[in-house]
Protein backbone atom coordinates (compact mmCIF):
# COMPACT_ATOMS: atom_id res chain seq x y z
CA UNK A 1 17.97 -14.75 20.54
CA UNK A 2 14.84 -12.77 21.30
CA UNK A 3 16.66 -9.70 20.59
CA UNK A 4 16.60 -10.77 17.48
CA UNK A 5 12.75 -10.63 17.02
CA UNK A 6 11.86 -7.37 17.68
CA UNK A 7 14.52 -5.36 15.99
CA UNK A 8 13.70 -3.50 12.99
CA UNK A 9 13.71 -4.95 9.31
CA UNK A 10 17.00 -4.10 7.93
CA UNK A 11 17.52 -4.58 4.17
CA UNK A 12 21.19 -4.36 3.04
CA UNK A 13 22.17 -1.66 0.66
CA UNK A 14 23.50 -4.25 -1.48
CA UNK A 15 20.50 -6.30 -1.64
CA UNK A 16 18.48 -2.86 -2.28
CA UNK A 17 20.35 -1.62 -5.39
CA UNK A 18 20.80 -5.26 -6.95
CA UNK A 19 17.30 -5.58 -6.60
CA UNK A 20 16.36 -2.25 -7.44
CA UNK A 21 18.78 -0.80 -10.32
CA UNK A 22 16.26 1.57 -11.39
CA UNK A 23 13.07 2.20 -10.42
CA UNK A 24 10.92 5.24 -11.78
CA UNK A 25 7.85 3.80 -10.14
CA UNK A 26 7.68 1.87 -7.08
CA UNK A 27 4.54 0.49 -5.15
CA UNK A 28 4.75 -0.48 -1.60
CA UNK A 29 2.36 -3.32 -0.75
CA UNK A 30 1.15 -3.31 3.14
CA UNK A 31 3.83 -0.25 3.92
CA UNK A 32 2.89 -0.36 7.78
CA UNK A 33 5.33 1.85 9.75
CA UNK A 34 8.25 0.71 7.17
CA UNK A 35 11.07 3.33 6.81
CA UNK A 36 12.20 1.77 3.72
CA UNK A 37 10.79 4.29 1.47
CA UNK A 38 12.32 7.07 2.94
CA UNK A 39 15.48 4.35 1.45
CA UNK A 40 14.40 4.00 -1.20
CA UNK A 41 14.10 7.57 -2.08
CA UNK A 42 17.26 7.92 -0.96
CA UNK A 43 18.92 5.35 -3.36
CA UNK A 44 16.93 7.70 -6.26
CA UNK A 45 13.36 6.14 -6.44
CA UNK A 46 11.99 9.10 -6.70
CA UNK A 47 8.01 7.96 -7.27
CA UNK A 48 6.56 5.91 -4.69
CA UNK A 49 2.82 4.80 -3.86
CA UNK A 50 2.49 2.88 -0.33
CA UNK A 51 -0.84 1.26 0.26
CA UNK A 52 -2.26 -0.40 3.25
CA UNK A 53 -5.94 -1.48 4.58
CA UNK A 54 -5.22 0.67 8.25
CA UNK A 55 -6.26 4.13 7.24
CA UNK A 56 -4.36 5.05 11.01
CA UNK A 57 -1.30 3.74 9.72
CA UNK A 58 -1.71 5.84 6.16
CA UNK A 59 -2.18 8.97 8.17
CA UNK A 60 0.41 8.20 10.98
CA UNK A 61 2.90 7.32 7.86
CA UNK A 62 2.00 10.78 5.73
CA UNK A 63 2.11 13.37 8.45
CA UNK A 64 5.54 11.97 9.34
CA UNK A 65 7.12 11.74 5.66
CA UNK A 66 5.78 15.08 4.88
CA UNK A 67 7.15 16.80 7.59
CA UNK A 68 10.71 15.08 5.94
CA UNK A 69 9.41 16.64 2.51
CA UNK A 70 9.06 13.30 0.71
CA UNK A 71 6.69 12.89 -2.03
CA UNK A 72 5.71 9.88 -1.79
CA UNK A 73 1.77 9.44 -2.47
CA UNK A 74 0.00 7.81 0.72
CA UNK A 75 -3.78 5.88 -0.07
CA UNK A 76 -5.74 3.33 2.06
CA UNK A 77 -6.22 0.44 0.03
CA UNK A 78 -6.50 -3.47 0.44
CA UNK A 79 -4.03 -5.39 -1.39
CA UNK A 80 -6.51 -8.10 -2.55
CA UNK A 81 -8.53 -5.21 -4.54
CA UNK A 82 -6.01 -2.77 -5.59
CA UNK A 83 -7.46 0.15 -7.72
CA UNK A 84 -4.65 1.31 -10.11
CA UNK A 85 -4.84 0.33 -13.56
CA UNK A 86 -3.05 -2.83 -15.10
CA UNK A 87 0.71 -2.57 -16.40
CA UNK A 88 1.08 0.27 -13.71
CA UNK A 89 4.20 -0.17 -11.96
CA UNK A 90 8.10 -1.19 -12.10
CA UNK A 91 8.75 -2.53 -8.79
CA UNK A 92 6.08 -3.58 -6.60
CA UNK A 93 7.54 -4.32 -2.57
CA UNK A 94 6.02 -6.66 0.01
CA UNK A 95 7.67 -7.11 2.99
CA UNK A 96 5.34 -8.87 5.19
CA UNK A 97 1.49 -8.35 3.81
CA UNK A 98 1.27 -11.51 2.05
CA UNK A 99 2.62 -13.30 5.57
CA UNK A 100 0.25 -11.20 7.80
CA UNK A 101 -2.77 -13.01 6.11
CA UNK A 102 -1.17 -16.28 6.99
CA UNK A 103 -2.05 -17.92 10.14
CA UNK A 104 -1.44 -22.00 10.78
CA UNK A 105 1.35 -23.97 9.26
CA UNK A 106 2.69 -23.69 5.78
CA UNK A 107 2.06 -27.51 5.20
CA UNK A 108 -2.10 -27.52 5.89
CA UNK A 109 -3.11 -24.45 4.37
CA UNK A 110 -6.55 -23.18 4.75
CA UNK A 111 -8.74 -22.99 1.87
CA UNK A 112 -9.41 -18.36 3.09
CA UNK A 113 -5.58 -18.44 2.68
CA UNK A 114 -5.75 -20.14 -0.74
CA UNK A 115 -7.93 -17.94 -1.99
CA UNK A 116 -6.64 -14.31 -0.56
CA UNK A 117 -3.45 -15.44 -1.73
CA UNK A 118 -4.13 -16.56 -5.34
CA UNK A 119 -6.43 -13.02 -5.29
CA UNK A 120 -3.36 -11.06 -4.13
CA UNK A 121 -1.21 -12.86 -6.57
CA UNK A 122 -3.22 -11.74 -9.41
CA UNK A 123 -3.79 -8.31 -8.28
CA UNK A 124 0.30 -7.96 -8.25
CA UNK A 125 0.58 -10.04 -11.21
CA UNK A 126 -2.16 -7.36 -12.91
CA UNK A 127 -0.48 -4.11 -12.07
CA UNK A 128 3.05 -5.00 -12.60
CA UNK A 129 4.46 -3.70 -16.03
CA UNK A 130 4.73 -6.57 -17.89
CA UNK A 131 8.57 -6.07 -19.50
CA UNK A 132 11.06 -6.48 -16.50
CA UNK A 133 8.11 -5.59 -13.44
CA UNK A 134 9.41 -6.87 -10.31
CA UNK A 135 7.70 -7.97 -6.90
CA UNK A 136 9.89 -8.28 -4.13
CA UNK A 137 8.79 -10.59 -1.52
CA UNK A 138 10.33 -10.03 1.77
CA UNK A 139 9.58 -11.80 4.38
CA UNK A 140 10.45 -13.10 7.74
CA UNK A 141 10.23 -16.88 7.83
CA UNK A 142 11.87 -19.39 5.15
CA UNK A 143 11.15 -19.06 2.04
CA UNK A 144 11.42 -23.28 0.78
CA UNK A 145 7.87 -24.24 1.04
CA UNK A 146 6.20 -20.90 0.37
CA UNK A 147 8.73 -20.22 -2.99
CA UNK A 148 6.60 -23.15 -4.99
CA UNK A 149 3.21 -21.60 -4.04
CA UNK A 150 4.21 -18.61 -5.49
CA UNK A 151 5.32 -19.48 -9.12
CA UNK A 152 3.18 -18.37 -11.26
CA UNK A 153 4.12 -20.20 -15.20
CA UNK A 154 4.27 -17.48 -17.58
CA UNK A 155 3.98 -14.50 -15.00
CA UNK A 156 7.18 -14.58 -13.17
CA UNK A 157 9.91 -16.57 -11.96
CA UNK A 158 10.64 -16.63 -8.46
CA UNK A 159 14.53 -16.00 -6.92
CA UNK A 160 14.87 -16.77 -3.14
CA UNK A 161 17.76 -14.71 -1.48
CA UNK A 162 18.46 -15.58 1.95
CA UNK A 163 19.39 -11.61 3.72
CA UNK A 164 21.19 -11.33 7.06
CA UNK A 165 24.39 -11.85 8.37
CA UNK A 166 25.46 -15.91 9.45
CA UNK A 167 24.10 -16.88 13.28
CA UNK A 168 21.75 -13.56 12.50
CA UNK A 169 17.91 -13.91 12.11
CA UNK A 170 17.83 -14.34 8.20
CA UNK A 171 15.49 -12.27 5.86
CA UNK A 172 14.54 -14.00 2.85
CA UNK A 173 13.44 -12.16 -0.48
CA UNK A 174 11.76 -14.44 -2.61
């Protein structure tokens, strides 16, 4: 079972291109050392922005997809005070940011989680295009108690999809 843990985050095809049907402009939320864009350019998203606050991770990430000749653009940025303009982007992607400012249990929240999460919330609420913008939520752990914290009435509807294969350590996308 520990194998489990430590392999890397494998999103089926599938899922991708049900989720992701098209996609001129695609934001990547916390990218860490994800290969999923280099995926997603592959499956024709040809414009993609990853962001994350570790400026070694930005420059680690874009000297390694340039030398594969992808133009994807690369920025430092925290996710709580995102810089691009409102009614930006089509698909917006987190696959564990959101979850790596979570520490303690899901059913005592602290009141700094409370508020970096209603502040990220916004911020993706705020640059997703408003007619069919999409944030995909990946993320490691179940998805029943978080899925309620994240409607938001009006903004967006949320649709948990349980990833993985049966017996396997499940993705959900919420």
């Amino acid at each position: 079972m520990v194998q489990h843990l430590f392999r890397p985050l494998v999103i089926p095809r599938e899922a991708l291109t049900a989720a992701i049907f098209h996609c001129p402009n695609v934001l990547h939320l916390g990218t860490g050392m994800s290969t999923l864009l280099s995926d997603l350019y592959q499956l024709d998203c040809p414009t993609q922005t990853a962001i994350d606050f570790s400026s070694v991770c930005i420059s680690t990430m874009s000297a390694l997809r340039a030398f594969l000749d992808l133009p994807i653009t690369w920025l430092t940025m925290d996710v709580c005070t995102m810089t691009f303009p409102a009614n930006w982007v089509d698909i917006a992607i987190d696959k564990g940011a959101l979850d790596a400012m979570h520490n303690g249990s899901l059913l005592d929240l602290a009141n700094e989680f409370k508020a970096n999460m209603k502040t990220y919330l916004h911020q993706v609420a705020r640059v997703l295009k408003p007619d069919g913008g999409k944030w995909l939520y990946v993320r490691w752990q179940q998805s029943g108690l978080v899925a309620e914290l994240l409607e938001r009435s009006g903004v967006w509807n949320v649709d948990v999809k349980v990833l993985g294969e049966q017996g396997d350590l499940q993705y959900h996308d919420s």
